[in-house]
C-alpha atoms as a PDB file:
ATOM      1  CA  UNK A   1     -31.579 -19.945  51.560  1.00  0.00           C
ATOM      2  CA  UNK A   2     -27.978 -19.575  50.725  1.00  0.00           C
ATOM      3  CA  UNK A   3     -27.202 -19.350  46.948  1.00  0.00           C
ATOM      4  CA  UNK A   4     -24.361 -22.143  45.260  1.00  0.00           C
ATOM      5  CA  UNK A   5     -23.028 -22.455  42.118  1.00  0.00           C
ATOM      6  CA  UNK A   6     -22.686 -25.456  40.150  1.00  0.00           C
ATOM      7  CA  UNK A   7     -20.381 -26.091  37.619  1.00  0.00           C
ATOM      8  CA  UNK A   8     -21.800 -29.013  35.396  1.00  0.00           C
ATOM      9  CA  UNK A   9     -20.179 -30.983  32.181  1.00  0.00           C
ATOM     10  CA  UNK A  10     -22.040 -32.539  29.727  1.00  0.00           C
ATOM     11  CA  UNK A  11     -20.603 -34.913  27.313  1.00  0.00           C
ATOM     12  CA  UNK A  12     -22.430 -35.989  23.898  1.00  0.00           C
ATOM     13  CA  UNK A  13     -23.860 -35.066  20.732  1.00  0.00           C
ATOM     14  CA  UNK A  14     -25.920 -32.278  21.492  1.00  0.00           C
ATOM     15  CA  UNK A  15     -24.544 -29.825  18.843  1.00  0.00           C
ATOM     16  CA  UNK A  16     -27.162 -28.776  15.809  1.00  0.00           C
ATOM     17  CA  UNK A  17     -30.216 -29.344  18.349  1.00  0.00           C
ATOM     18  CA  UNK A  18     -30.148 -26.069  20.115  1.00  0.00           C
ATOM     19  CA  UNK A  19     -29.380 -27.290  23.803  1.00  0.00           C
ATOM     20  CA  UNK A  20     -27.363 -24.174  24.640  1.00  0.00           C
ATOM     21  CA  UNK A  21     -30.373 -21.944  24.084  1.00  0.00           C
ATOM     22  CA  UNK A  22     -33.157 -24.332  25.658  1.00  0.00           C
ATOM     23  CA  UNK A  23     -30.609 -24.371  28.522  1.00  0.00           C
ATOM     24  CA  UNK A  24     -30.927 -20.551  28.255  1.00  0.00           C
ATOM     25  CA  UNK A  25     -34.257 -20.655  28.468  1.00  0.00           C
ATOM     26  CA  UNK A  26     -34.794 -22.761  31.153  1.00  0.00           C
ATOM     27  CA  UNK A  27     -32.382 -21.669  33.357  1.00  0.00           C
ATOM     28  CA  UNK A  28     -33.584 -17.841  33.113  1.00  0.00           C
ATOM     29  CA  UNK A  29     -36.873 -19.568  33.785  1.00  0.00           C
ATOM     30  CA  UNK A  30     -35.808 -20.886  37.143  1.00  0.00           C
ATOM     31  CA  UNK A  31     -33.961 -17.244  37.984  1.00  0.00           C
ATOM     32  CA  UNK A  32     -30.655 -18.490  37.878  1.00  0.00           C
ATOM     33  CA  UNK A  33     -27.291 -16.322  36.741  1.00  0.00           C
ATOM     34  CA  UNK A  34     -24.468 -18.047  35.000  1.00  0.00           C
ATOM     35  CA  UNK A  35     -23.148 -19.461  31.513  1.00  0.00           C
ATOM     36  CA  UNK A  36     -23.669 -22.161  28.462  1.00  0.00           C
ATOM     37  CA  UNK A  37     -21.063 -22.579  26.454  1.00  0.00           C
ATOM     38  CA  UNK A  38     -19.407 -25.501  24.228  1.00  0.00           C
ATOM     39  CA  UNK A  39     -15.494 -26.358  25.064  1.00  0.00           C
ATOM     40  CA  UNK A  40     -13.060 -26.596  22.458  1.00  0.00           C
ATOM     41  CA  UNK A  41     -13.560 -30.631  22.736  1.00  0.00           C
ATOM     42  CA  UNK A  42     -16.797 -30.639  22.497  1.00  0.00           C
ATOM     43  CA  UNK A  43     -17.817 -31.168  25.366  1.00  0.00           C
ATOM     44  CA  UNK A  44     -20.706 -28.950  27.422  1.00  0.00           C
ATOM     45  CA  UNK A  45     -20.343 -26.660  30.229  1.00  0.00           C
ATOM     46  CA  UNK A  46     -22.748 -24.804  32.160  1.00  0.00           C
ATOM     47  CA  UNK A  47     -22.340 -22.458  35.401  1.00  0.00           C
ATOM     48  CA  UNK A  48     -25.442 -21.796  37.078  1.00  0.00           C
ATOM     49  CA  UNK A  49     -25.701 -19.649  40.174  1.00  0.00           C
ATOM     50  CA  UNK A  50     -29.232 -19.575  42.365  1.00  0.00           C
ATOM     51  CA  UNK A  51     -30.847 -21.400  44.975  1.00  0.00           C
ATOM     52  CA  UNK A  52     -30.215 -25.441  45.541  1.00  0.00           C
ATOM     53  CA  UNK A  53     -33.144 -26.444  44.259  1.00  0.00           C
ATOM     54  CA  UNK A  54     -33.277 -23.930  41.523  1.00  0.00           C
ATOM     55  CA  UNK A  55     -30.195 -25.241  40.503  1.00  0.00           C
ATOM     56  CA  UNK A  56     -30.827 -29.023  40.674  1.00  0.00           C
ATOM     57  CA  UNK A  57     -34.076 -28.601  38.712  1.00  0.00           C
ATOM     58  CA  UNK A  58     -31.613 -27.806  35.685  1.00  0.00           C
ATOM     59  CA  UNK A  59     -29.901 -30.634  36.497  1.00  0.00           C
ATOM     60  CA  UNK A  60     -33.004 -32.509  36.664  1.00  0.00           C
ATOM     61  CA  UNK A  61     -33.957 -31.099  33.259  1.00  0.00           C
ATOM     62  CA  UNK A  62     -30.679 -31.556  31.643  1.00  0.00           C
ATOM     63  CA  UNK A  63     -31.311 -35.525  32.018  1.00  0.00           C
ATOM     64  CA  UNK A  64     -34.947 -35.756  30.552  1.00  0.00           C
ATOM     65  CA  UNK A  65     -35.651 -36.458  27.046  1.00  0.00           C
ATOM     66  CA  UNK A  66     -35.610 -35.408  24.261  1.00  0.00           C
ATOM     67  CA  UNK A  67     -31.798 -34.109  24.876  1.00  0.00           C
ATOM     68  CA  UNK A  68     -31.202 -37.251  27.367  1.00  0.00           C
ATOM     69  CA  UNK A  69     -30.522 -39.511  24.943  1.00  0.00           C
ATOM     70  CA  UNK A  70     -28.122 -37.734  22.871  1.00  0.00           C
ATOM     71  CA  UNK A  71     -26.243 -37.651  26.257  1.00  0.00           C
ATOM     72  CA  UNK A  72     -23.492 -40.014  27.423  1.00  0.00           C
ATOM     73  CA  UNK A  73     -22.221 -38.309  30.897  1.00  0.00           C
ATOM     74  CA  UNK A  74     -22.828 -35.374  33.449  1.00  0.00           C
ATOM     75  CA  UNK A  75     -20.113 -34.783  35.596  1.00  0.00           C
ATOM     76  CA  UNK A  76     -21.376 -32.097  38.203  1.00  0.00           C
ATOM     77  CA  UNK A  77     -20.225 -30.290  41.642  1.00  0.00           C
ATOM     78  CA  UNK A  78     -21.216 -27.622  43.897  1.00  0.00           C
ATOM     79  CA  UNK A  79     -18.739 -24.850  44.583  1.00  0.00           C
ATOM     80  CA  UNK A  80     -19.074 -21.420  46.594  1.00  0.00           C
ATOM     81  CA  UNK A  81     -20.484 -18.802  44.946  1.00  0.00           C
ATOM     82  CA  UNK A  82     -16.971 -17.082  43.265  1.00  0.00           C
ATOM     83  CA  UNK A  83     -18.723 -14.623  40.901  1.00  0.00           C
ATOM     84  CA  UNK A  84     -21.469 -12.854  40.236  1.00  0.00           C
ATOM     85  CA  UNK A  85     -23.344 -12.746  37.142  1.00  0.00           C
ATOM     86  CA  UNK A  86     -25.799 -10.307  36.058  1.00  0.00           C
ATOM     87  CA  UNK A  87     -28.228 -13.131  33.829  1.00  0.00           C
ATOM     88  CA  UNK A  88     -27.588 -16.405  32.384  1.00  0.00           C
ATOM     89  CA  UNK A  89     -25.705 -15.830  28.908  1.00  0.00           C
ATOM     90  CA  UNK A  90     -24.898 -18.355  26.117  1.00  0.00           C
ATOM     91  CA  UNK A  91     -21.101 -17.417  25.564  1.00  0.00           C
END
């Protein structure tokens, strides 16, 4: 299976509840490569790189509870794989 990378946004009040780190967690789980990190306007952003179904099970995961519901969009897309990342960092 060919690897993609997603680039996904997340948009809501998910500071002081650790999301970053549980996305850490769970997306070393799943073997993907890539990045968490909060944007200067608070916003979310994660790159993952892995399989397609790797990578929509942390989609998937990024819209159950309990984090769902601090959530008010994901914006998401699938681009060609650009870089290469050695593990899945929170920056």
């Amino acid at each position: 299976m060919t690897d993609v990378q997603a680039r996904i946004l997340i948009e809501g009040r998910l500071q002081g509840i650790n999301f970053r780190y549980l996305t850490q967690d769970k997306a070393r789980g799943l073997g993907l490569v890539g990045f968490v990190r909060t944007l200067a306007d608070g916003r979310v952003e994660i790159e993952a790189q892995g399989n397609k179904e790797q990578v929509d099970e942390l989609l998937e995961w990024c819209q159950q509870e309990p984090h769902s519901s601090l959530i008010k969009s994901i914006l998401f897309r699938y681009d060609e794989v650009t870089k290469g990342y050695a593990d899945f960092s929170v920056r």
